[in-house]
Protein backbone atom coordinates (compact mmCIF):
# COMPACT_ATOMS: atom_id res chain seq x y z
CA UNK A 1 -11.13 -23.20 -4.31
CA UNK A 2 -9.43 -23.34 -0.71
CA UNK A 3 -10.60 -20.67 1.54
CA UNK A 4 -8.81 -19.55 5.18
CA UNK A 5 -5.70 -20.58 3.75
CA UNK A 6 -2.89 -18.42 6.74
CA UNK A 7 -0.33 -18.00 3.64
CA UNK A 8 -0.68 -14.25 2.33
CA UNK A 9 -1.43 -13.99 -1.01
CA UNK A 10 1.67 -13.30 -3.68
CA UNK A 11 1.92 -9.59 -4.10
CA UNK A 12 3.52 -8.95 -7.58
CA UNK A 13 4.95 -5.22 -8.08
CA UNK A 14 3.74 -3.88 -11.52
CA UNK A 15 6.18 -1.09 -12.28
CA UNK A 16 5.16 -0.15 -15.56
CA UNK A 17 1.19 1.13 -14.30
CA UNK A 18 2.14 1.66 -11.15
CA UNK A 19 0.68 -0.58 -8.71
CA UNK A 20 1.18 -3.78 -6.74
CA UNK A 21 -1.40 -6.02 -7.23
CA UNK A 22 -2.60 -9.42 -6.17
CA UNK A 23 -1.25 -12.20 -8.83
CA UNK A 24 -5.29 -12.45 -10.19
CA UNK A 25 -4.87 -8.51 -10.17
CA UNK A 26 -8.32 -8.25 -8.93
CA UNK A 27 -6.83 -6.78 -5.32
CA UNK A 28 -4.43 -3.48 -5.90
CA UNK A 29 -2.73 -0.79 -4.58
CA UNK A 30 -2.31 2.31 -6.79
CA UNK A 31 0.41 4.86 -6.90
CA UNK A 32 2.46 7.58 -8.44
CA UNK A 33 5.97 8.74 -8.23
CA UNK A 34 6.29 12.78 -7.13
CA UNK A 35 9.17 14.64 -6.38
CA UNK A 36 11.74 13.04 -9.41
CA UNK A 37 10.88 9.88 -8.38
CA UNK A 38 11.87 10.36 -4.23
CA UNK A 39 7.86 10.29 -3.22
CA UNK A 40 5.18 7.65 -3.33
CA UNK A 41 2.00 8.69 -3.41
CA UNK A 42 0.02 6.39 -2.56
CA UNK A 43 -3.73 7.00 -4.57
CA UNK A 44 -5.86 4.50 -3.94
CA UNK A 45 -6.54 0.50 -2.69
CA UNK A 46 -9.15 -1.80 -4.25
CA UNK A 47 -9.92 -5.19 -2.95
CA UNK A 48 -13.28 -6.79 -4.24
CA UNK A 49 -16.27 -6.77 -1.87
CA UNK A 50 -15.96 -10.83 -2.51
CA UNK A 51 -12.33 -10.92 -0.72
CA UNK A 52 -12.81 -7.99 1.77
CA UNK A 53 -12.28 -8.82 5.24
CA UNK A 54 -9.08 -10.83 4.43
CA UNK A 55 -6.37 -8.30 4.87
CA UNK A 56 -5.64 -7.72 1.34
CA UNK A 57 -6.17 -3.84 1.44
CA UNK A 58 -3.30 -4.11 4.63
CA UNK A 59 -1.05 -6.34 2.84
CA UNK A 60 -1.18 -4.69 -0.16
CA UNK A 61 -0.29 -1.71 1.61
CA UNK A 62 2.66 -3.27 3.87
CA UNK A 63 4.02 -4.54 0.49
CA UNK A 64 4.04 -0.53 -0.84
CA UNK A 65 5.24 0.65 2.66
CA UNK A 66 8.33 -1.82 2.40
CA UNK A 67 9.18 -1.31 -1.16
CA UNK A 68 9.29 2.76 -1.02
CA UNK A 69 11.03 1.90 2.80
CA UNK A 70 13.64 -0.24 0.51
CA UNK A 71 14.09 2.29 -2.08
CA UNK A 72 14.63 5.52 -0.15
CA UNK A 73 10.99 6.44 -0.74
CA UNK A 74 8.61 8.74 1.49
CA UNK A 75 5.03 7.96 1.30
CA UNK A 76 2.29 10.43 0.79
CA UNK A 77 -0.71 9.03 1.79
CA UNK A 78 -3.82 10.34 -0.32
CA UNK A 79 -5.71 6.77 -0.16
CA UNK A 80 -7.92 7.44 2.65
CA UNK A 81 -7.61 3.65 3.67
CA UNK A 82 -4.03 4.52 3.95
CA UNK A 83 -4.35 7.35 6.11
CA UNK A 84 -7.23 6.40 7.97
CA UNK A 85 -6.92 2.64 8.56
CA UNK A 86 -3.89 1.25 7.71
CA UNK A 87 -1.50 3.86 9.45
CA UNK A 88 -3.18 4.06 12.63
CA UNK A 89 -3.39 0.21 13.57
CA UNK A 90 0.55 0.01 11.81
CA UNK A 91 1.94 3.47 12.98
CA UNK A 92 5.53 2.45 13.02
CA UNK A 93 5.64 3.24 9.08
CA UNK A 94 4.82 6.83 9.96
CA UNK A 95 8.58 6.96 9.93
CA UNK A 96 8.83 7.19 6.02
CA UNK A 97 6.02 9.73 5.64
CA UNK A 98 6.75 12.37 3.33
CA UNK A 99 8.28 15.48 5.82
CA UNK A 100 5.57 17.59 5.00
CA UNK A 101 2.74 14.95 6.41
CA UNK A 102 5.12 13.55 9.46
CA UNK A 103 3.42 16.40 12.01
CA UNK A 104 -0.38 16.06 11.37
CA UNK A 105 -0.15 12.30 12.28
């Protein structure tokens, strides 16, 4: 198996449980749909201590950002990798927070 590969791993959207995963689906991203269907909330990111430090847990989450960015979606972010890691080092997707969130960030 190749390792330091620079291509990001496929990222395959899995509607039905609600999550976007890596295509192994050992790496995810976790969510639920609030508000009729107009929110994201974003619950929680798993990547397996043998891949950390890869920038799965950020890809993942750029994957979720664009998706609820491409479907009219805000983002709730109740992952605390979300909140805490991801948005500060990538805060130009603060923009699609939900309204509620966009003033404690």
């Amino acid at each position: 198996m190749a390792s330091g590969g620079s291509e990001a791993p496929k990222i395959v959207w899995s509607e039905r449980v609600g999550r976007f995963e890596t295509e192994d689906k050992e790496s995810y991203l976790e969510y639920e749909l609030r508000d009729g269907g107009r929110v994201m909330d974003i619950l929680h990111t798993y990547v397996p201590r043998s891949k950390r430090g890869l920038g799965l847990a950020s890809h993942l989450c750029v994957v979720a950002f664009a998706h609820a960015q491409s479907h009219s979606l805000s983002v709730i972010p109740t992952c605390s990798y979300v909140s805490d890691t991801f948005l500060p080092r990538n805060p130009s997707w603060n923009s699609i927070l939900h309204q509620d969130l966009k003033s404690h960030i």
